[in-house]
Protein backbone atom coordinates (compact mmCIF):
# COMPACT_ATOMS: atom_id res chain seq x y z
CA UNK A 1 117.70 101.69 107.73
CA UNK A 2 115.44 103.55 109.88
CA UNK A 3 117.25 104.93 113.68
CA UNK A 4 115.05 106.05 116.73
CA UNK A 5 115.53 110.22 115.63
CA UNK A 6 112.84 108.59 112.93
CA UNK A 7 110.78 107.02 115.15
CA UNK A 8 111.20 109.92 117.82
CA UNK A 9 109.83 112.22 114.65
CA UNK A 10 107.37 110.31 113.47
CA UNK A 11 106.05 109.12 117.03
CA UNK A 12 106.47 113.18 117.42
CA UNK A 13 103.91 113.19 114.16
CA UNK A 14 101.46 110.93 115.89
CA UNK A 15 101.42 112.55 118.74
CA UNK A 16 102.51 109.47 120.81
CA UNK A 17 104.53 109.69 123.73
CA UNK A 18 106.95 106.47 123.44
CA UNK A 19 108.96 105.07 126.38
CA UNK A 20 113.20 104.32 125.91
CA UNK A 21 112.14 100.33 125.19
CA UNK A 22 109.19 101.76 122.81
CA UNK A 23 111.58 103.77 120.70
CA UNK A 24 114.40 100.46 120.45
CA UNK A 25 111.49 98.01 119.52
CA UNK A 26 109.65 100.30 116.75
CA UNK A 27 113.06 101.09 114.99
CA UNK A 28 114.19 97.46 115.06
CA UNK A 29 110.56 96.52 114.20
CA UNK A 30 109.83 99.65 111.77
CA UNK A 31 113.75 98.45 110.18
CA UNK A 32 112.79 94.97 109.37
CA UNK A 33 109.11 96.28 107.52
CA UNK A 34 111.18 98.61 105.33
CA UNK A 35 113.74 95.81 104.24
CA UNK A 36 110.43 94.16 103.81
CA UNK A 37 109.44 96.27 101.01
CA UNK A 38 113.12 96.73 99.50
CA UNK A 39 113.00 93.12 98.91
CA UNK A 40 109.36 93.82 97.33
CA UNK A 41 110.87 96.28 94.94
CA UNK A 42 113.28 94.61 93.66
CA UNK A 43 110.72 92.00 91.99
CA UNK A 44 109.79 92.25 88.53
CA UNK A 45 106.16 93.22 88.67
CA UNK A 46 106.21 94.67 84.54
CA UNK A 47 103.68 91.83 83.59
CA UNK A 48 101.21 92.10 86.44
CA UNK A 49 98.14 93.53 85.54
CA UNK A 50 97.51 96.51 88.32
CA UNK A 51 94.79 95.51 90.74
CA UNK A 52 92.72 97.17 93.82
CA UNK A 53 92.12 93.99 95.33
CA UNK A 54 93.68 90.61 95.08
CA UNK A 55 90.59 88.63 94.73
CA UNK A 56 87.66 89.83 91.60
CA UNK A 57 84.81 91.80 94.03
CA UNK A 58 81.38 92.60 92.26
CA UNK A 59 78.64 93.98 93.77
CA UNK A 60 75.38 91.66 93.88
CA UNK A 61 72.49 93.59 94.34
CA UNK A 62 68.40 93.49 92.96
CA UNK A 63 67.14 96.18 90.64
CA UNK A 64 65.02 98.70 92.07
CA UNK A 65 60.95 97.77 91.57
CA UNK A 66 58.65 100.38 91.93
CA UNK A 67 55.71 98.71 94.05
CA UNK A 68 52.89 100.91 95.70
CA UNK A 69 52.46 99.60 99.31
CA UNK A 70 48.65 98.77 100.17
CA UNK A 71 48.69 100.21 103.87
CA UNK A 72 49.21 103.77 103.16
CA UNK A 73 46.99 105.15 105.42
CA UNK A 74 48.83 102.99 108.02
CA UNK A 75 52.19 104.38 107.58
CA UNK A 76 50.96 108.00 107.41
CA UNK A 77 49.44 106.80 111.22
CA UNK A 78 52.56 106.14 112.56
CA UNK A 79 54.29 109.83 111.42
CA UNK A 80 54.69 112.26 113.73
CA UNK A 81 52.39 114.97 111.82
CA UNK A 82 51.17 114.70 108.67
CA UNK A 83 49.56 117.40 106.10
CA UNK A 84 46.46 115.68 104.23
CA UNK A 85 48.05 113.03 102.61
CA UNK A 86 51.76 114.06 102.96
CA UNK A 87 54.15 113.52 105.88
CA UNK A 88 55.15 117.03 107.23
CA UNK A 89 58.56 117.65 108.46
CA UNK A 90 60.49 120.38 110.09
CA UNK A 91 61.49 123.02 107.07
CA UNK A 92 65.50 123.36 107.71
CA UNK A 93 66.38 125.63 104.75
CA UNK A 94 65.84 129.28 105.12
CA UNK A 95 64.66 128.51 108.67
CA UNK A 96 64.97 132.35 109.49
């Protein structure tokens, strides 16, 4: 069981500056969380499969196409300076 020196220290921790009624409410609710998870433990979890996520995630995404875009000229416009047919940007290695 978990007293209010805990929750001073870990409040403390936090940096969190708790009231009198603060510190009674966290331990009572901070108490009933950690019987929470003594009741967890005590189940027999040998046969379950570890998991990072409850539900099966995958990722849905396209493969990358190479296409060559037909308005070049037009997006070298709209940069702020350009060199021939490059875009020129501030150097910001060995700017010295």
């Amino acid at each position: 069981m978990i007293d209010r020196e805990q929750v001073r220290k870990v409040a403390n921790l936090a940096r969190l500056e708790l009231t009198q009624e603060e510190e009674e409410r966290f331990t009572s609710q901070l108490g009933n969380i950690i019987d929470y998870f003594q009741q967890l433990n005590e189940l027999d979890v040998s046969d379950v499969v570890p998991t990072t996520r409850a539900i099966d995630v995958s990722n849905v995404t396209r493969t990358d196409e190479l296409q060559p875009y037909a308005e070049r000229e037009a997006i070298l416009q709209g940069a702020p300076e350009q060199e021939g047919e490059f875009f020129k940007v501030p150097k910001i290695l060995n700017a010295d």
